[in-house]
Protein backbone atom coordinates (compact mmCIF):
# COMPACT_ATOMS: atom_id res chain seq x y z
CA UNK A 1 0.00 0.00 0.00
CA UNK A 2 2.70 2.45 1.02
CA UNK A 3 4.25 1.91 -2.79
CA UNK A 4 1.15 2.49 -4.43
CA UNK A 5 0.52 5.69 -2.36
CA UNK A 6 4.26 6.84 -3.06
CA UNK A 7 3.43 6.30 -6.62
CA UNK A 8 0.24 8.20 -6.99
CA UNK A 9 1.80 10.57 -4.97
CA UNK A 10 4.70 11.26 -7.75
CA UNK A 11 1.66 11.46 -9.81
CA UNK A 12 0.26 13.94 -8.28
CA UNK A 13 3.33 16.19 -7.97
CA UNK A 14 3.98 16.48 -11.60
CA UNK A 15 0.88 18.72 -11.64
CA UNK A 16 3.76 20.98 -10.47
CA UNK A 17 4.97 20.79 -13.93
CA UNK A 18 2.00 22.51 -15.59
CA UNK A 19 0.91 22.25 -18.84
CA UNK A 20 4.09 22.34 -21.66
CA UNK A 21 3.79 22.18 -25.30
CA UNK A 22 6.64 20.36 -26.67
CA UNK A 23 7.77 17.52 -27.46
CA UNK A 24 11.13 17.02 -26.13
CA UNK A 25 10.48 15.63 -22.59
CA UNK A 26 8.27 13.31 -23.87
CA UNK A 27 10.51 11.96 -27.34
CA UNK A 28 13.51 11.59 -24.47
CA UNK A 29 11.18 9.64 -21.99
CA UNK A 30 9.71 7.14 -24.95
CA UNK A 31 12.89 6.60 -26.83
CA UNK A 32 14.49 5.34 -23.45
CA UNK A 33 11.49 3.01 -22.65
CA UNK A 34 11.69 1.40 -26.06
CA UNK A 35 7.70 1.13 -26.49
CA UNK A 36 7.49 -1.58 -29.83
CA UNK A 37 4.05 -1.57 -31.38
CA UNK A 38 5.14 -3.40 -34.24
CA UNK A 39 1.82 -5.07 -34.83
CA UNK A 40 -0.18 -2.68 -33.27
CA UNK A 41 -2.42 -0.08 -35.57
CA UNK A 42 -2.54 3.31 -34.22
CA UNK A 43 -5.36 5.45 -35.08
CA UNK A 44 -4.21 9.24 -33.47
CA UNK A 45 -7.44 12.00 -33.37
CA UNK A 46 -7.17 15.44 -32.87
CA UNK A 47 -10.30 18.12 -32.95
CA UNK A 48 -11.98 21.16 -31.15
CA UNK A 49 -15.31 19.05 -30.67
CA UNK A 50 -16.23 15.12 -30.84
CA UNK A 51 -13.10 13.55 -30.60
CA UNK A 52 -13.48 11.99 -27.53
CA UNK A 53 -17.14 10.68 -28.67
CA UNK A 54 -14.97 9.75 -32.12
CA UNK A 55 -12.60 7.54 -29.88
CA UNK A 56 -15.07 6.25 -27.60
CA UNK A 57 -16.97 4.87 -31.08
CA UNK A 58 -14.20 3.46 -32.40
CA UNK A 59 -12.70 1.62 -29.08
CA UNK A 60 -16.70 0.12 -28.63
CA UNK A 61 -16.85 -1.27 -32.13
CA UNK A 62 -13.52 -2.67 -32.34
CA UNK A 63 -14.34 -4.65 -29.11
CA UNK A 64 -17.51 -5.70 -30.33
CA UNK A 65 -15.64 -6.97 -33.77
CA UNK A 66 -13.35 -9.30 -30.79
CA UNK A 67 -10.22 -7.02 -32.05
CA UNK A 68 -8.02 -5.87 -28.54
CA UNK A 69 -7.73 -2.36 -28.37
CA UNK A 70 -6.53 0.71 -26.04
CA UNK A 71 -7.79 3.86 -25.77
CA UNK A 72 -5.75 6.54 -24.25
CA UNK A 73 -8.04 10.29 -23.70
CA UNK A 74 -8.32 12.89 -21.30
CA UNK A 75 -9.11 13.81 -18.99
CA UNK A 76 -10.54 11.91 -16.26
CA UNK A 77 -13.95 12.06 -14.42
CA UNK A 78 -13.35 9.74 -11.92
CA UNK A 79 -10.41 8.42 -11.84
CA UNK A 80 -7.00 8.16 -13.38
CA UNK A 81 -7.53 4.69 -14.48
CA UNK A 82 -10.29 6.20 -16.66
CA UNK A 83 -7.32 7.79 -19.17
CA UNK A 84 -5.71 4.14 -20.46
CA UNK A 85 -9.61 1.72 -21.04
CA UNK A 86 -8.59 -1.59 -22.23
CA UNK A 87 -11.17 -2.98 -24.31
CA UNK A 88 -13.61 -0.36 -23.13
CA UNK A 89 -13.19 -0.97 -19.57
CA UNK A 90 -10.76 0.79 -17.25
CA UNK A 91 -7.17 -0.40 -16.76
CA UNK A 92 -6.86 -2.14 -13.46
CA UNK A 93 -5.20 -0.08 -10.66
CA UNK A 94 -2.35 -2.29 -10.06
CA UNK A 95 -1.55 -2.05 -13.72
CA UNK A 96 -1.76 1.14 -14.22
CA UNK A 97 0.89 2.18 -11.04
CA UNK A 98 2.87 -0.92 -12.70
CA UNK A 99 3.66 1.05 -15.84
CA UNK A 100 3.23 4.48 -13.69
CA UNK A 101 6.48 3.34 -11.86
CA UNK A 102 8.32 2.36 -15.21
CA UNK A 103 8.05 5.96 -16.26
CA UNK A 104 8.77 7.53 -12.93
CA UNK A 105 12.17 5.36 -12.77
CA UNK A 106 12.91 6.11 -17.00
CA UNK A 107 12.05 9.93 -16.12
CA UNK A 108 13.87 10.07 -13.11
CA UNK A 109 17.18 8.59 -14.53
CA UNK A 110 16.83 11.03 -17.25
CA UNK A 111 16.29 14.03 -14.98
CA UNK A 112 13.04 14.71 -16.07
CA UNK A 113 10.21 16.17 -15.15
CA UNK A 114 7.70 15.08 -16.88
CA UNK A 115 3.97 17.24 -16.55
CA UNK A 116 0.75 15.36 -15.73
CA UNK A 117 -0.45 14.95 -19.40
CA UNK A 118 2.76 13.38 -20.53
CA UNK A 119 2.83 11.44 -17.35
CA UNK A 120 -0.23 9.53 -18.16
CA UNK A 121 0.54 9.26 -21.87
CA UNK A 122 3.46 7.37 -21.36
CA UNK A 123 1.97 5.26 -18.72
CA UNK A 124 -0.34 4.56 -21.59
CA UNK A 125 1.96 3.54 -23.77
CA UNK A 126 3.75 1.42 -21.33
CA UNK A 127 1.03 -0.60 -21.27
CA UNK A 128 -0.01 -0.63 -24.87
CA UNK A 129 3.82 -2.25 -24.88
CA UNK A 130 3.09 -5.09 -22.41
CA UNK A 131 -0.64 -5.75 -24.04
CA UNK A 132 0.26 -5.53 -27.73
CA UNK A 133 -3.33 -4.67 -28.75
CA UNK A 134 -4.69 -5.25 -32.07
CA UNK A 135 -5.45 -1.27 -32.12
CA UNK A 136 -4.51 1.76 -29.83
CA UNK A 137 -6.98 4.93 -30.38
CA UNK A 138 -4.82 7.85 -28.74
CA UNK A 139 -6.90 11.17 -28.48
CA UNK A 140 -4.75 14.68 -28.47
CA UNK A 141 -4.82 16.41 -25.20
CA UNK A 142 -4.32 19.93 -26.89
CA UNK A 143 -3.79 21.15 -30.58
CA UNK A 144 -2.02 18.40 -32.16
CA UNK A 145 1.73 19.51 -33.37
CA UNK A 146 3.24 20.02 -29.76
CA UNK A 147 1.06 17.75 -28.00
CA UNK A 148 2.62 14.89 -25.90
CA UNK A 149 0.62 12.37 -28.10
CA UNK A 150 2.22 13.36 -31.55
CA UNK A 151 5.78 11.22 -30.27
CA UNK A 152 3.23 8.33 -31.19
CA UNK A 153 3.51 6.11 -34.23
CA UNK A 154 0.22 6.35 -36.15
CA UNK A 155 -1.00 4.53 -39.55
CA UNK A 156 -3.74 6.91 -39.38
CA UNK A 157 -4.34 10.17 -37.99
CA UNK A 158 -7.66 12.16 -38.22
CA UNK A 159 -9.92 15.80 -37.30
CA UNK A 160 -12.89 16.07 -35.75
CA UNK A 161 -14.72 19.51 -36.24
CA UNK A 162 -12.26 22.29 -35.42
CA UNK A 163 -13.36 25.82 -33.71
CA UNK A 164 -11.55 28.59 -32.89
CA UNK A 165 -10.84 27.65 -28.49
CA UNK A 166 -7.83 27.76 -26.80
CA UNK A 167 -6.95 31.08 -29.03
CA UNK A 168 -4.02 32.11 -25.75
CA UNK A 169 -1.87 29.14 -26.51
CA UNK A 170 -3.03 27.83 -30.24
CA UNK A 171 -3.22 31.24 -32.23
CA UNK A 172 -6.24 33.74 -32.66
CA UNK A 173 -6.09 32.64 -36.41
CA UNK A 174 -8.73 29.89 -37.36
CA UNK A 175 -5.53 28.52 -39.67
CA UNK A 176 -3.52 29.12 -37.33
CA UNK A 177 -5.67 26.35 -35.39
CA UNK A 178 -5.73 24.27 -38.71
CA UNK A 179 -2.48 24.12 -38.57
CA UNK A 180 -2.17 22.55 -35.15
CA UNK A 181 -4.51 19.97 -35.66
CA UNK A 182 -3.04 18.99 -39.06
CA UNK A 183 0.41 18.29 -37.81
CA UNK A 184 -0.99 15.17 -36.35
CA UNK A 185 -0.35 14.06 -40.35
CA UNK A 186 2.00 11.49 -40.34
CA UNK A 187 4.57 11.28 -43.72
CA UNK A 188 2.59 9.05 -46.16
CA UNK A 189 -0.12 7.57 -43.92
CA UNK A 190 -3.31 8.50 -44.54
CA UNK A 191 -5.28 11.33 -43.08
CA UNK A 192 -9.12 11.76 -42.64
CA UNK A 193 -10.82 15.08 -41.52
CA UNK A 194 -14.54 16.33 -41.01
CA UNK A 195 -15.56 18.65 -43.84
CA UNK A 196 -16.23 22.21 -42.55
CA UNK A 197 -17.84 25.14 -43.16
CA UNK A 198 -14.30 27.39 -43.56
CA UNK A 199 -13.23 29.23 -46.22
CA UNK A 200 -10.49 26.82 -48.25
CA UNK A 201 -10.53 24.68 -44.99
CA UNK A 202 -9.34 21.11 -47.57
CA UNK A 203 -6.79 23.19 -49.03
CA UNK A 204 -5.62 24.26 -45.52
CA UNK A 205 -5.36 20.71 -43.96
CA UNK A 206 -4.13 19.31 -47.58
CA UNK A 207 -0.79 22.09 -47.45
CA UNK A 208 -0.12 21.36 -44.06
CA UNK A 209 -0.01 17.79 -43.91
CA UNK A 210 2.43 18.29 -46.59
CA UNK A 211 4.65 19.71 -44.16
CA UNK A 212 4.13 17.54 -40.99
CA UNK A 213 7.62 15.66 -41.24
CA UNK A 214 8.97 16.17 -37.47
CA UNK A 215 13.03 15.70 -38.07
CA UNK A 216 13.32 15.45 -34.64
CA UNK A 217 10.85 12.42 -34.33
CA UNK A 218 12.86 11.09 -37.36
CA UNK A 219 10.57 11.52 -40.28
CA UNK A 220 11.19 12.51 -43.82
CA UNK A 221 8.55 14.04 -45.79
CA UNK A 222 6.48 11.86 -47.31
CA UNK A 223 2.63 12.58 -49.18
CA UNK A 224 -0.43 12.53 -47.29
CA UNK A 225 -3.49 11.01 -48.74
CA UNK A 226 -6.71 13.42 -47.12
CA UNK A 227 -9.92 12.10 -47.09
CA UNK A 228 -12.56 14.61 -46.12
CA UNK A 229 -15.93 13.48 -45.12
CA UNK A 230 -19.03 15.27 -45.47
CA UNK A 231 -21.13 15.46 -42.42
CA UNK A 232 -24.96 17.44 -42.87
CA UNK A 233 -25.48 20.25 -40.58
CA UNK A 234 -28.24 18.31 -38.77
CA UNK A 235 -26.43 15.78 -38.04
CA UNK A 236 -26.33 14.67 -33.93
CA UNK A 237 -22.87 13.93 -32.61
CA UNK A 238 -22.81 10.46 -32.04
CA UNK A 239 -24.13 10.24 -35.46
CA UNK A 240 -21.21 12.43 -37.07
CA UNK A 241 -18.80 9.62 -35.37
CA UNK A 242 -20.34 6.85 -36.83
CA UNK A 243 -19.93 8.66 -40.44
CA UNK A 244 -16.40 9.30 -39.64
CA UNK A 245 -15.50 5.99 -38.65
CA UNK A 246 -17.34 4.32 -41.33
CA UNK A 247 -14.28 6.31 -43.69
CA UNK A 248 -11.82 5.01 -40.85
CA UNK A 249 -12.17 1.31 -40.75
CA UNK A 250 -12.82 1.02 -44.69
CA UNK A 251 -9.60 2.58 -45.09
CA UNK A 252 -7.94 1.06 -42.40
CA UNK A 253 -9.64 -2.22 -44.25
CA UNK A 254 -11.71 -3.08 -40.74
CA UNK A 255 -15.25 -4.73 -40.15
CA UNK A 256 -17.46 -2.12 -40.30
CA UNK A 257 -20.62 -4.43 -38.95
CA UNK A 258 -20.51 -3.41 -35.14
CA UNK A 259 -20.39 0.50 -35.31
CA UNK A 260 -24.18 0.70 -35.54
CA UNK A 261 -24.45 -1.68 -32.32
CA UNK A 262 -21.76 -0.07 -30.78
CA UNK A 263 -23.52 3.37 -31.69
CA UNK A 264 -26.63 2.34 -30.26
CA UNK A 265 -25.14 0.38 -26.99
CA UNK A 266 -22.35 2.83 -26.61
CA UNK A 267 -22.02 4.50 -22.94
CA UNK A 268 -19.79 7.42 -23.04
CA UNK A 269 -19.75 8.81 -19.78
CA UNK A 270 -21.07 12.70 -18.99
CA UNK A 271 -21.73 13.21 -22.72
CA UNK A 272 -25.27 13.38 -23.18
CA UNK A 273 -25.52 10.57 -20.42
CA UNK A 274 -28.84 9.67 -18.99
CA UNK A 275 -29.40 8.64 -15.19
CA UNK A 276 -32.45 7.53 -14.01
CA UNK A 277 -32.48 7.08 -10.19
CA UNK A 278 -34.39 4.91 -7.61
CA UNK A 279 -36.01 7.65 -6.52
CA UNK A 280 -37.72 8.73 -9.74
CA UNK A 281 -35.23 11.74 -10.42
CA UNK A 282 -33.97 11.88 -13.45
CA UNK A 283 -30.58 13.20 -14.51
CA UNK A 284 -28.89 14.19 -17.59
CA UNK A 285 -25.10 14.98 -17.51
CA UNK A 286 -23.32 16.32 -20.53
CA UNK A 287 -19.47 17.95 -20.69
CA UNK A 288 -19.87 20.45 -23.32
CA UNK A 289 -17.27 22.63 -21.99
CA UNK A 290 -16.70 25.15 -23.79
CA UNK A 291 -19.27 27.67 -26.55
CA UNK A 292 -18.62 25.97 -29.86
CA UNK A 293 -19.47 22.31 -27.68
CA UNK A 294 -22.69 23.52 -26.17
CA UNK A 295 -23.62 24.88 -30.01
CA UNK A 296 -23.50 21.32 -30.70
CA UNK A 297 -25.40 20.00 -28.44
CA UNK A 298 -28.09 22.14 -27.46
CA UNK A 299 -31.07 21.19 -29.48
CA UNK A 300 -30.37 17.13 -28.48
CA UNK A 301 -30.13 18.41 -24.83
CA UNK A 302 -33.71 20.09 -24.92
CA UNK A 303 -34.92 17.38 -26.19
CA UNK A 304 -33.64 14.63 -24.19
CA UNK A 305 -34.53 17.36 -21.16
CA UNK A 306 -38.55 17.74 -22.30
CA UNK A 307 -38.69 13.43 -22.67
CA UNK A 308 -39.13 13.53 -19.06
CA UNK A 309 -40.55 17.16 -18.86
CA UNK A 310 -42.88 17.02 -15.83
CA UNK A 311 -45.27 20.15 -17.04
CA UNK A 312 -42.59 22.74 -18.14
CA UNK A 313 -39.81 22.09 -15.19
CA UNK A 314 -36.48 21.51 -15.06
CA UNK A 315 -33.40 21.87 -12.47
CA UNK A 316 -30.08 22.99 -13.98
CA UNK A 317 -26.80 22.60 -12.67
CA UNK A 318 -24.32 24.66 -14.09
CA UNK A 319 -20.27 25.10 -13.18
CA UNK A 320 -17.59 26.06 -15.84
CA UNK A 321 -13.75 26.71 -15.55
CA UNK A 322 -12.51 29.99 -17.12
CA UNK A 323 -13.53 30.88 -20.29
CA UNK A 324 -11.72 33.20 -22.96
CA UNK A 325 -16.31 32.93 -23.78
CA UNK A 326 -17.72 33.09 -20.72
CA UNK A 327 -20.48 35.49 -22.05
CA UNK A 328 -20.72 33.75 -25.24
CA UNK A 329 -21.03 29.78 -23.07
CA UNK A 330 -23.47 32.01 -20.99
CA UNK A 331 -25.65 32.88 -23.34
CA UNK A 332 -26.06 29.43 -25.16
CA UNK A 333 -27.15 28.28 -21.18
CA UNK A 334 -29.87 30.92 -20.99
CA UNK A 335 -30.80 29.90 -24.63
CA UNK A 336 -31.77 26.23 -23.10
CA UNK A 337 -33.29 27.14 -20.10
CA UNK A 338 -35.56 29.14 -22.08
CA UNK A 339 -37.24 26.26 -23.72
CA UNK A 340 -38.71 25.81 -20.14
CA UNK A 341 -41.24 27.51 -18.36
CA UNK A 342 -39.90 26.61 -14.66
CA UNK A 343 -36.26 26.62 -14.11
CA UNK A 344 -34.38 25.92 -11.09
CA UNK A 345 -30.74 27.20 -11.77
CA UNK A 346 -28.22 26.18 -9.54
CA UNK A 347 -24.59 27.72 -9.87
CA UNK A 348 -21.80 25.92 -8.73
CA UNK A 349 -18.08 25.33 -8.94
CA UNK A 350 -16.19 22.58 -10.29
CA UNK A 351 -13.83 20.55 -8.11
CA UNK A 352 -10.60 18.82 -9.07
CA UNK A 353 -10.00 20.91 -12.48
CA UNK A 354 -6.32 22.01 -13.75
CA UNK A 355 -7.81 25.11 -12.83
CA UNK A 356 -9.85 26.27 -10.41
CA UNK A 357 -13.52 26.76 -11.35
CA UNK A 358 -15.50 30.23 -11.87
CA UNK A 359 -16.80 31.17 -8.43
CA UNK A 360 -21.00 30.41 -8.48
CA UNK A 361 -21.12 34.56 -6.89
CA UNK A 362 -19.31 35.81 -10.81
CA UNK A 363 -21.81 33.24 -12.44
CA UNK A 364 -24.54 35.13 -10.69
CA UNK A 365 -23.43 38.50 -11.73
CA UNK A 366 -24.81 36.92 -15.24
CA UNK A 367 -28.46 38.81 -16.24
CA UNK A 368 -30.23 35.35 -16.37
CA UNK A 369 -33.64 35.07 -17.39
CA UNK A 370 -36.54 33.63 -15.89
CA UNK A 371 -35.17 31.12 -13.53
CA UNK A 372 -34.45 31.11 -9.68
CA UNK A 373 -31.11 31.25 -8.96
CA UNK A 374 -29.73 29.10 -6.34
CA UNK A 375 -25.44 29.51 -5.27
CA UNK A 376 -24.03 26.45 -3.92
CA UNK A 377 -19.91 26.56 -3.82
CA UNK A 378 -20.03 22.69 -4.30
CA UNK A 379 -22.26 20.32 -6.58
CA UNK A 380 -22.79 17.89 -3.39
CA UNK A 381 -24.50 20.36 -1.97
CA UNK A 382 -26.86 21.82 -4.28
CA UNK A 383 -27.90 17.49 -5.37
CA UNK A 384 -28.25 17.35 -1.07
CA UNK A 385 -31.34 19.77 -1.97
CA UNK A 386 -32.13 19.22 -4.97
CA UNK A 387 -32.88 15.28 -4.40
CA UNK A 388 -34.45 15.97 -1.45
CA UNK A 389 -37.19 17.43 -3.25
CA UNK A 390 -40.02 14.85 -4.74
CA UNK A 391 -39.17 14.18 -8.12
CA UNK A 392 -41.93 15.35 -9.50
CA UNK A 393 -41.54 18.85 -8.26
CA UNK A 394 -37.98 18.53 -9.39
CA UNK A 395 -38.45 17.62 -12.99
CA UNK A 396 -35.61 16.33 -14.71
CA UNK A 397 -32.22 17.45 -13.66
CA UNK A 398 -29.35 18.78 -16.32
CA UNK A 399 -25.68 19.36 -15.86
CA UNK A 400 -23.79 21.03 -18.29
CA UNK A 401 -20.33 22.79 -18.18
CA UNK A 402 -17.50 21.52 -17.10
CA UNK A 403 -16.49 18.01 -17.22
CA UNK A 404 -14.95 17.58 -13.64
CA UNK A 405 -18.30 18.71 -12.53
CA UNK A 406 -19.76 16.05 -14.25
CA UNK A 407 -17.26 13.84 -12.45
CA UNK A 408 -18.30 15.20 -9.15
CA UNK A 409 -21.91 14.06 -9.70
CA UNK A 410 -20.41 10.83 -10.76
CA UNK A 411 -18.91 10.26 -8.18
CA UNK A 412 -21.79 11.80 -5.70
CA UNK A 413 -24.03 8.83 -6.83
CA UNK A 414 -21.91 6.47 -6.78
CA UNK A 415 -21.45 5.73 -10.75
CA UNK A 416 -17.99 4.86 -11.01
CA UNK A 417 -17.47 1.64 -11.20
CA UNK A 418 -15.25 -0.29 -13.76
CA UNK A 419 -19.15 -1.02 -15.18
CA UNK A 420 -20.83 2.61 -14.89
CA UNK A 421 -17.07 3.83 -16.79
CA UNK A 422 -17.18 1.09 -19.42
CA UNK A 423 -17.92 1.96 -23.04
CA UNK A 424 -20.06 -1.20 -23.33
CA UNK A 425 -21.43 -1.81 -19.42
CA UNK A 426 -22.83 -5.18 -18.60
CA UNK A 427 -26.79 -4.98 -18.09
């Protein structure tokens, strides 16, 4: 026990590290571990908006084809363990500190100091080494060209929709963005992006994939083969992953059968998850966390809100972290909770985030619209009242905002169990 707490403890402390774009830490660390994933296909995704729902997809059909597979994202709700799912299902604990303790001894003996992300990534791909799945899905943490994730192999890297968000560290420019994202590209493996609505966005991705050699990672320029897929604007996001990984397994030549079944049996949790409670309340959690992610969602969330409308009512829970936005995320709330004619809007503030959440108090100073507004500085609180209240006087109950708050409720009710985290969960 004292060896496992010493090693989530290390964990923990590379938080001190921050957040570093850059390769070089992490190319140092993985070229001394030796990771081999020699028969191992590596599909990498990058994207402002459904590329975790993307991953989540592809990991639950490739189980349900009997293919091995690891998917690597981030971040967590729960827990840690939650970051490396091994055939859907979290990686045990003991594993997980197993390869956890490989990379603290590599980084150590380097003199490294590795941040959290990278941490984790490695850890990953420790274990992706020992496993030898059939497929690893690795998700981008941020951008795409800097991002701990691009020291990778990959047969196949691909974009999800792309926004302008994280303008402070990725560039103000939409192409600037582009670019990012695009220097996932590996030299002559294939490439597959969304289609989107931005002025010479193909011809974008298409120039800048012909410049994603890294030198330092080894490469030599090579051609990229782009494959852009058309998605219609009406399109709901689980929907617009299943299109996107129809292109990825027929050109990665795999069964396509399952991603319907996997589409329909899929449970991703906190993205437009539905809990329905002993006591009658019903709850639906979703992690659109920033403006262009809430645009997305919205019109599925009033609708999966009004299926269990109890005469116009609804109780909101709402907690963000900072937002370059905020008035912009704000609005799109106010735009839901006026599809209802009682609201119950309860501000809170996210625990356990990189940073720390908006205080419920600035929230309030918001000019919201037909609703009571209730402060609570923590989520267990405000559920304390809110499910104390019959559940038909409640109506149903929606979270959106920030995904740690979603992790909060998670773990609040008790939903976070290897089952309640797995992309397919055992009925």
């Amino acid at each position: 026990m004292a060896s496992q707490l010493s090693i989530r403890q290390w964990l923990e402390s590379t938080k001190s590290s921050g957040m570093a774009l850059g390769l070089g830490n992490t190319r140092a660390i993985l070229s001394s571990l030796d990771v081999k994933l020699d028969d191992t296909r590596v599909i990498h995704v990058a994207g402002s908006n459904g590329k975790g729902t993307l991953c989540s997809l592809l990991a639950a059909s490739i189980t349900l084809n009997g293919d091995s597979n690891i998917f690597f994202s981030s971040p967590h709700l729960c827990r840690i363990e939650e970051r490396v799912r091994v055939n859907g299902v979290p990686v045990s604990p003991n594993q997980f500190d197993g390869a956890l303790n490989t990379v603290r001894d590599t980084a150590k003996q380097l003199s490294i100091n590795p941040t959290f992300f990278e941490t984790t990534f490695l850890t990953a791909m420790v274990i992706a080494a020992e496993l030898q799945p059939r497929y690893l899905i690795l998700e981008t943490g941020l951008g795409g060209r800097l991002d701990a994730t691009r020291c990778a192999p990959a047969d196949l890297a691909v974009l999800t929709a792309i926004a302008e968000e994280h303008t402070d560290i990725l560039g103000e420019d939409i192409y600037q963005i582009i670019r990012e994202k695009a220097a996932i590209a590996r030299p002559g493996k294939p490439l597959i992006a969304r289609k989107m609505p931005i002025k010479n966005y193909e011809n974008t991705v298409i120039k800048y994939t012909q410049k994603c050699a890294n030198t330092k990672l080894g490469e030599r320029q090579q051609d990229v083969p782009c494959t852009f897929v058309e998605i219609d604007s009406n399109t709901d996001v689980v929907s617009e992953a299943a299109e996107i990984a129809k292109e990825i397994f027929a050109t990665l030549d795999i069964d396509q059968s399952m991603i319907e079944p996997a589409k329909i049996g899929m449970n991703w949790p906190a993205r437009l998850q539905e809990i329905k409670l002993d006591s009658g309340h019903r709850l639906i959690l979703d992690a659109a966390h920033n403006p262009s992610g809430i645009r997305r969602v919205k019109e599925q969330l009033v609708k999966l809100a009004k299926r269990g409308d109890h005469q116009g009512k609804i109780t909101v829970i709402f907690g963000t972290s900072p937002q370059q936005e905020l008035e912009v995320m704000l609005d799109l709330v106010n735009d839901i909770l006026s599809n209802f004619d009682r609201v119950e809007l309860y501000l809170t503030r996210p625990q356990g985030g990189r940073y720390p959440g908006i205080e419920p108090k600035d929230l309030n100073g918001y000019n919201w619209e037909n609703c009571n507004v209730h402060l609570s500085e923590r989520v267990d609180t405000a559920l304390d009242i809110i499910l104390d209240v019959d559940a038909q006087n409640v109506g149903t109950i929606l979270s959106i905002g920030s995904l740690y708050l979603q992790g909060n409720i998670l773990n609040y009710l008790g939903k976070n169990s290897d089952n309640d985290l797995s992309l397919l969960p055992k009925q």
